[in-house]
Protein backbone atom coordinates (compact mmCIF):
# COMPACT_ATOMS: atom_id res chain seq x y z
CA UNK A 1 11.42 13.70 8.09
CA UNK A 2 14.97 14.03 6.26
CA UNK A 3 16.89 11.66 4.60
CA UNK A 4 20.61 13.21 4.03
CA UNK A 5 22.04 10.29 1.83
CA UNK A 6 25.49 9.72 1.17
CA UNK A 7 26.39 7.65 -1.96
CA UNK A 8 30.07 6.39 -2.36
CA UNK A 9 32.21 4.93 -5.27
CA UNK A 10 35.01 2.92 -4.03
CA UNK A 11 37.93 1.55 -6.05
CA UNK A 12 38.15 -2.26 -5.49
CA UNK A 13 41.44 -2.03 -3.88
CA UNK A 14 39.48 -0.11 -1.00
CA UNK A 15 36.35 -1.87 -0.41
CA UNK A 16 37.09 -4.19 2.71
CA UNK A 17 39.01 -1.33 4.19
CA UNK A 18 35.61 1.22 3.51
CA UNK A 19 33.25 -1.56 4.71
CA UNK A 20 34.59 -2.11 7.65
CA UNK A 21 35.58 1.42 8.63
CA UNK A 22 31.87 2.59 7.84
CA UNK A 23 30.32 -0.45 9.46
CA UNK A 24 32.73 -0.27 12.65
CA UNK A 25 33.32 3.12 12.98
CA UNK A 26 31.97 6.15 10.91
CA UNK A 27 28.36 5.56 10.82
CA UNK A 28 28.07 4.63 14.26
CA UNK A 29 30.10 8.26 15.25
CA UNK A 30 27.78 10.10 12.81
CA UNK A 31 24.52 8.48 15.01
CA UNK A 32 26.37 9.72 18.51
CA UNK A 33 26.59 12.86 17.18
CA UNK A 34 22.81 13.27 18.58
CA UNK A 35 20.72 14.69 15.13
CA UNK A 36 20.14 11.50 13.48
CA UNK A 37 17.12 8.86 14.38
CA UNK A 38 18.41 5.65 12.40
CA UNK A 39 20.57 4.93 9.59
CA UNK A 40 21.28 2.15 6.90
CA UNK A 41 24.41 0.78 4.79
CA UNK A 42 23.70 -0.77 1.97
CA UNK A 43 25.86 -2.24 -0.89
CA UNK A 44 24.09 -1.50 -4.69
CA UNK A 45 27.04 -3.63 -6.69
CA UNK A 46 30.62 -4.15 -5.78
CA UNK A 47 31.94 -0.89 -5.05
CA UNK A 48 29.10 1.26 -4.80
CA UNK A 49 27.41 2.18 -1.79
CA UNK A 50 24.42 4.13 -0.34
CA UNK A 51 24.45 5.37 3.34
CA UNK A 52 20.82 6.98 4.82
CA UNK A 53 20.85 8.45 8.08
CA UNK A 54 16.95 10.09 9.00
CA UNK A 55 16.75 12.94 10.82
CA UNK A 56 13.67 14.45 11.90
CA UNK A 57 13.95 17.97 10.69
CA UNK A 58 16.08 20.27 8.42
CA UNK A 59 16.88 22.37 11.25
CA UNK A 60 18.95 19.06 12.88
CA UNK A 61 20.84 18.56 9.85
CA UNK A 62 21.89 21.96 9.34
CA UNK A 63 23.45 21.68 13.25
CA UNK A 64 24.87 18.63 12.56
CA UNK A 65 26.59 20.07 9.41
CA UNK A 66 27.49 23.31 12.00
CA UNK A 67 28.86 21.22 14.62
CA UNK A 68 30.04 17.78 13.62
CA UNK A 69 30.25 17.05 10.15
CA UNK A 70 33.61 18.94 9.38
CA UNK A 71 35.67 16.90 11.99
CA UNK A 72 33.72 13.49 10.23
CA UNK A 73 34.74 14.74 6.96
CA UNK A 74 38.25 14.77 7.94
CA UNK A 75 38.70 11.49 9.99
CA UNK A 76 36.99 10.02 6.95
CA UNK A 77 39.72 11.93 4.22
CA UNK A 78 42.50 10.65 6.67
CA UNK A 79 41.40 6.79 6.39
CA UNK A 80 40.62 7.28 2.54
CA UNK A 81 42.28 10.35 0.82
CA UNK A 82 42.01 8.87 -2.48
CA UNK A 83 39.90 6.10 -3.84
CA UNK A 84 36.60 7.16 -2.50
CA UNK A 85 34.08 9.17 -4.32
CA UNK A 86 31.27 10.48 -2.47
CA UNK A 87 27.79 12.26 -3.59
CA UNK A 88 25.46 13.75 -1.01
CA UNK A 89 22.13 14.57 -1.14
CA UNK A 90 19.14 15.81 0.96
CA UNK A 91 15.51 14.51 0.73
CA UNK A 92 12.31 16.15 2.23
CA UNK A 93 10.39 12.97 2.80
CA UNK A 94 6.31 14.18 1.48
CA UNK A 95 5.15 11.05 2.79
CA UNK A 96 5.50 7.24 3.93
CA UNK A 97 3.89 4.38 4.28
């Protein structure tokens, strides 16, 4: 299992706007996309967020970065161009629980 984890630092004038674009929009086009199993939104503290999509293998990410991510990249830098700072990160899950 993957975890491809998105975290995101949004300015306060923003956060409304990013909430309810990820919540009603972006994550749910990321899942259609086909390579992802689940995913989860979750606010840390006002204005910082984590987003975790699991996918079941490397091999899906990478075609998800080959196929989809570039034109969910852009729809997301056309709603938020500034204010929006975003950190991604890959995790090979060794085990769960």
């Amino acid at each position: 299992m993957i975890i491809y984890e998105i975290t995101a630092a949004v300015q306060d004038n923003l956060v409304e706007k990013f909430e309810n674009y990820m919540s009603g929009t972006h994550i749910q086009d990321v899942i259609d996309s086909g390579y992802f199993e689940s995913a989860e939104f979750a606010r840390i503290l006002p204005g910082s967020y984590r987003i975790r999509y699991i996918l079941n293998s490397r091999k899906d990410l990478e075609k998800y970065i080959e196929s989809d991510a570039d034109a969910l990249r852009a729809d997301f830098l056309k709603n938020f161009p500034d204010g929006v700072n975003i950190v991604r990160e890959v995790l090979d899950v060794i085990k769960t629980w």
